[in-house]
N, C-alpha and C. Protein backbone atom coordinates (compact mmCIF):
# COMPACT_ATOMS: atom_id res chain seq x y z
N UNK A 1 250.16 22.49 -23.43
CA UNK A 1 250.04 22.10 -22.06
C UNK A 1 251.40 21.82 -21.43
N UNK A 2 252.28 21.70 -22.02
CA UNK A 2 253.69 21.21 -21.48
C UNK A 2 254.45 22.36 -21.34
N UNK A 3 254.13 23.61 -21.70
CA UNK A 3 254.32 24.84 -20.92
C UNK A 3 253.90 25.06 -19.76
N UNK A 4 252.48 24.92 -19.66
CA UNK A 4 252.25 25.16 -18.11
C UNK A 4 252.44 24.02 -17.31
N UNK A 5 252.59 23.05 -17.41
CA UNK A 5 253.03 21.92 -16.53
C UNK A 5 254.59 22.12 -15.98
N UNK A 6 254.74 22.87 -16.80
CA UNK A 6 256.61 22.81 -16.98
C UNK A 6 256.95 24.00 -15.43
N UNK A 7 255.98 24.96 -15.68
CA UNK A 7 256.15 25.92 -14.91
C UNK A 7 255.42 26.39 -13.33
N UNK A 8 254.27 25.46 -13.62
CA UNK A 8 253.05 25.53 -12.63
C UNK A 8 253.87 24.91 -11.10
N UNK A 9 254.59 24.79 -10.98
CA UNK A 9 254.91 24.14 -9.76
C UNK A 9 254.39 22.78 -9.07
N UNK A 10 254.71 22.45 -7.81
CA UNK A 10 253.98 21.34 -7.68
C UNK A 10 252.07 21.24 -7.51
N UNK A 11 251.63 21.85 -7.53
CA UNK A 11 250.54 22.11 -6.85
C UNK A 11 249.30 21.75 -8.21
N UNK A 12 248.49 21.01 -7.76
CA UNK A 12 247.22 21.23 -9.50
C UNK A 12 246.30 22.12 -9.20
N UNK A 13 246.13 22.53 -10.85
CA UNK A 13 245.66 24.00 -10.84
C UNK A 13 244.13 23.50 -11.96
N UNK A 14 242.76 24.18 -11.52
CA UNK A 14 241.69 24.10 -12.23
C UNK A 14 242.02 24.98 -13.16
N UNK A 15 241.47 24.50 -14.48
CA UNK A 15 241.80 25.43 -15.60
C UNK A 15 240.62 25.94 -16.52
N UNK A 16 239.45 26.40 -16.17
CA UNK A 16 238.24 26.67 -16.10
C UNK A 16 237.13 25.86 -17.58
N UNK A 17 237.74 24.21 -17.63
CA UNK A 17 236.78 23.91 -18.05
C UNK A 17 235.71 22.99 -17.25
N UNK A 18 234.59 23.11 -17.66
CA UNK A 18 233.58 22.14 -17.25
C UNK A 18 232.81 21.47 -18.12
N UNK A 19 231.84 20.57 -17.13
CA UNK A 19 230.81 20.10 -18.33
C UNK A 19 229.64 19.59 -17.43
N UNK A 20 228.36 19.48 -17.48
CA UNK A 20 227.21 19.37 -16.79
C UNK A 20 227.18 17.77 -16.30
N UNK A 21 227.93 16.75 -17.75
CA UNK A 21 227.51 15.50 -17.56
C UNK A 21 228.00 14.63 -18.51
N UNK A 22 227.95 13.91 -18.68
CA UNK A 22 228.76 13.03 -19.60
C UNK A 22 227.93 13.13 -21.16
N UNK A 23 227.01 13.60 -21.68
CA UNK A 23 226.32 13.94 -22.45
C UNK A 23 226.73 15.18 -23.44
N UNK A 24 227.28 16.11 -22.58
CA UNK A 24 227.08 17.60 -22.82
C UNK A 24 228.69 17.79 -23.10
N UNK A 25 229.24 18.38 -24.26
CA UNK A 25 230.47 19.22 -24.26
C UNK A 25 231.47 19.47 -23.54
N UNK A 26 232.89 19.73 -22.89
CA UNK A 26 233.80 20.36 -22.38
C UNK A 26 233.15 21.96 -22.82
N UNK A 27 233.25 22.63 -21.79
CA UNK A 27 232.98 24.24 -21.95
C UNK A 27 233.88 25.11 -21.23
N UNK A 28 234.65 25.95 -21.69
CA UNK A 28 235.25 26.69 -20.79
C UNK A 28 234.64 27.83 -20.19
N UNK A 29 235.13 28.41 -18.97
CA UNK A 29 234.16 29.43 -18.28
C UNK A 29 233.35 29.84 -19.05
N UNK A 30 233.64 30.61 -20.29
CA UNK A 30 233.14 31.62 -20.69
C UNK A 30 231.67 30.90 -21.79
N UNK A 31 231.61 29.77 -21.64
CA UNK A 31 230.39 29.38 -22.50
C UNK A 31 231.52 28.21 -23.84
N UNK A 32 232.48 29.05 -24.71
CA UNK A 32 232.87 28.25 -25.48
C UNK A 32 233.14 26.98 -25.67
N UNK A 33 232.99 26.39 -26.77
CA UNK A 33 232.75 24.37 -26.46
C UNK A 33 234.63 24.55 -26.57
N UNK A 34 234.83 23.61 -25.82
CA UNK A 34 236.36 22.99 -26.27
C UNK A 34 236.94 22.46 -27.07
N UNK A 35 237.53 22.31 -28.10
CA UNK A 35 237.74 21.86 -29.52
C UNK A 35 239.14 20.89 -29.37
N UNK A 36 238.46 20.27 -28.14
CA UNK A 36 239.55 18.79 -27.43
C UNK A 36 241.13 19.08 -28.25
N UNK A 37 241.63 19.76 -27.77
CA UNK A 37 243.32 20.03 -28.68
C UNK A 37 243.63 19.37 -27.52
N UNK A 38 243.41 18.79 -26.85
CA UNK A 38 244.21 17.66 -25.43
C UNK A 38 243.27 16.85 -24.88
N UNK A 39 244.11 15.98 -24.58
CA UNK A 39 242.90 15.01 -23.96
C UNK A 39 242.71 15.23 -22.37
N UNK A 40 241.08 14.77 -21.82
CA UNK A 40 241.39 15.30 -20.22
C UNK A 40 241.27 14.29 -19.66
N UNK A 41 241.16 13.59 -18.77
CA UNK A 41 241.35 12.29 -18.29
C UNK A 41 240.18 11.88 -17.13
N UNK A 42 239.86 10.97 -16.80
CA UNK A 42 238.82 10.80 -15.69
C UNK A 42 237.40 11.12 -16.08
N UNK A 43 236.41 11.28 -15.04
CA UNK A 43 235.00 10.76 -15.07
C UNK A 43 234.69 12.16 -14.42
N UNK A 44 235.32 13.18 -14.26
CA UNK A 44 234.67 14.67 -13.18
C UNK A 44 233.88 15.58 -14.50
N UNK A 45 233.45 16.68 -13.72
CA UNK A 45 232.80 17.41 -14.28
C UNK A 45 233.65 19.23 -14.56
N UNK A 46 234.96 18.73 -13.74
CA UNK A 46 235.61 20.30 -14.25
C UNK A 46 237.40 19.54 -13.98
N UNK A 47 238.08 20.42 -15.01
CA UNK A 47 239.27 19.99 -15.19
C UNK A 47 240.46 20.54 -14.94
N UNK A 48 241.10 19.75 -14.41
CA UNK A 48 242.76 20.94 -13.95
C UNK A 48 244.08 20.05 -14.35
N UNK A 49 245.11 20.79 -14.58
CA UNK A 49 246.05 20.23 -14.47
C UNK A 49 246.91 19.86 -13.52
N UNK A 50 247.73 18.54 -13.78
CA UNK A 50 248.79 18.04 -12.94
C UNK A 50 249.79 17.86 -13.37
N UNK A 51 250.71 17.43 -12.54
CA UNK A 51 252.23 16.90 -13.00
C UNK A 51 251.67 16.25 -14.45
N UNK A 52 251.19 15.11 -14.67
CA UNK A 52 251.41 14.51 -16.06
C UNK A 52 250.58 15.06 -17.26
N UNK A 53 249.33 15.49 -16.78
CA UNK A 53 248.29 15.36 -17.91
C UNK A 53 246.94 16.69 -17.67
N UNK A 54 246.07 16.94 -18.16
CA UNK A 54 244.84 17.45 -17.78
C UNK A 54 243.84 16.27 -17.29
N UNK A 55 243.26 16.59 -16.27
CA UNK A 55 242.66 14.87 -15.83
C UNK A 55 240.59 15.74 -15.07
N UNK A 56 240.44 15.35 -14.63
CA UNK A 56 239.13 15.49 -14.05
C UNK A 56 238.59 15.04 -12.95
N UNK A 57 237.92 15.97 -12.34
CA UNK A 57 237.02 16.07 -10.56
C UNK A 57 235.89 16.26 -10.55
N UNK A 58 235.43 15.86 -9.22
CA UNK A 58 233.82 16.67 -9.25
C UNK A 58 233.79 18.18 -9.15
N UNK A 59 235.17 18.91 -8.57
CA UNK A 59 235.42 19.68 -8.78
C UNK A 59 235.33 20.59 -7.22
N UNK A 60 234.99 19.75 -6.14
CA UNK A 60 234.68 20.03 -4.79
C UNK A 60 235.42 20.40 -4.11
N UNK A 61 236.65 19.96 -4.21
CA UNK A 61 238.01 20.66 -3.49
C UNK A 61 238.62 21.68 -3.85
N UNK A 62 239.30 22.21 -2.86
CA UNK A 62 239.52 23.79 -3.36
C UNK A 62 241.30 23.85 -3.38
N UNK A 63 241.41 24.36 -5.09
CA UNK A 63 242.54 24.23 -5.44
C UNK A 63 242.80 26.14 -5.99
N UNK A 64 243.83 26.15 -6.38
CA UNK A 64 244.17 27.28 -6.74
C UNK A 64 243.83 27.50 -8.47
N UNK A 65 243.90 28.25 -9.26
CA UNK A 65 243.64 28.05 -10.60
C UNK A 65 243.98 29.00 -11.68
N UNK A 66 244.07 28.77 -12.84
CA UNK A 66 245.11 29.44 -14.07
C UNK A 66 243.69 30.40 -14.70
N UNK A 67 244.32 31.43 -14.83
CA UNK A 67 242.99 32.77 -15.38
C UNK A 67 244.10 33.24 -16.75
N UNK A 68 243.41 33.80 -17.62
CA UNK A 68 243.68 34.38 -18.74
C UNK A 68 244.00 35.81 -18.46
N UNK A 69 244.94 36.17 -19.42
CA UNK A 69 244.94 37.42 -19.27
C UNK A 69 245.07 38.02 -20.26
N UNK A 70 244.63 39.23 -21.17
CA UNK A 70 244.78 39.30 -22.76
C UNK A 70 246.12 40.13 -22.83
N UNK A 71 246.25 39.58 -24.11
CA UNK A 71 247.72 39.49 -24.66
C UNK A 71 247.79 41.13 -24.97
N UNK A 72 249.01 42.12 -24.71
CA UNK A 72 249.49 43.12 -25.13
C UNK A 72 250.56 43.42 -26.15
């Protein structure tokens, strides 16, 4: 994570995980559970990064966001 923080500019970026509820898993877009290699911060239901940390929203505001791209 301190790669893309390093480089992301000022702006926070959603980084396509979610979760239904405080019950249920971190999931990233694609269905896969998250295998917490970072911690995310806050009480939301989808997660992005900022200047310090990965933290959490309801996810209602509209931010810009980090997509995968496969490796060549």
């Amino acid at each position: 994570m301190s790669f893309l923080r390093r480089y992301k500019g000022p702006a926070d970026y959603w980084i396509g995980l979610q979760k239904m509820n405080d019950q249920e898993p971190w999931r990233w877009i694609d269905g896969t559970i998250f295998n917490n290699w970072f911690k995310i911060w806050g009480g939301g239901e989808c997660a992005y990064i900022n200047h310090q940390s990965v933290a959490s929203s309801s996810g209602r505001s509209e931010e810009p966001w980090i997509c995968s791209k496969p490796f060549r």
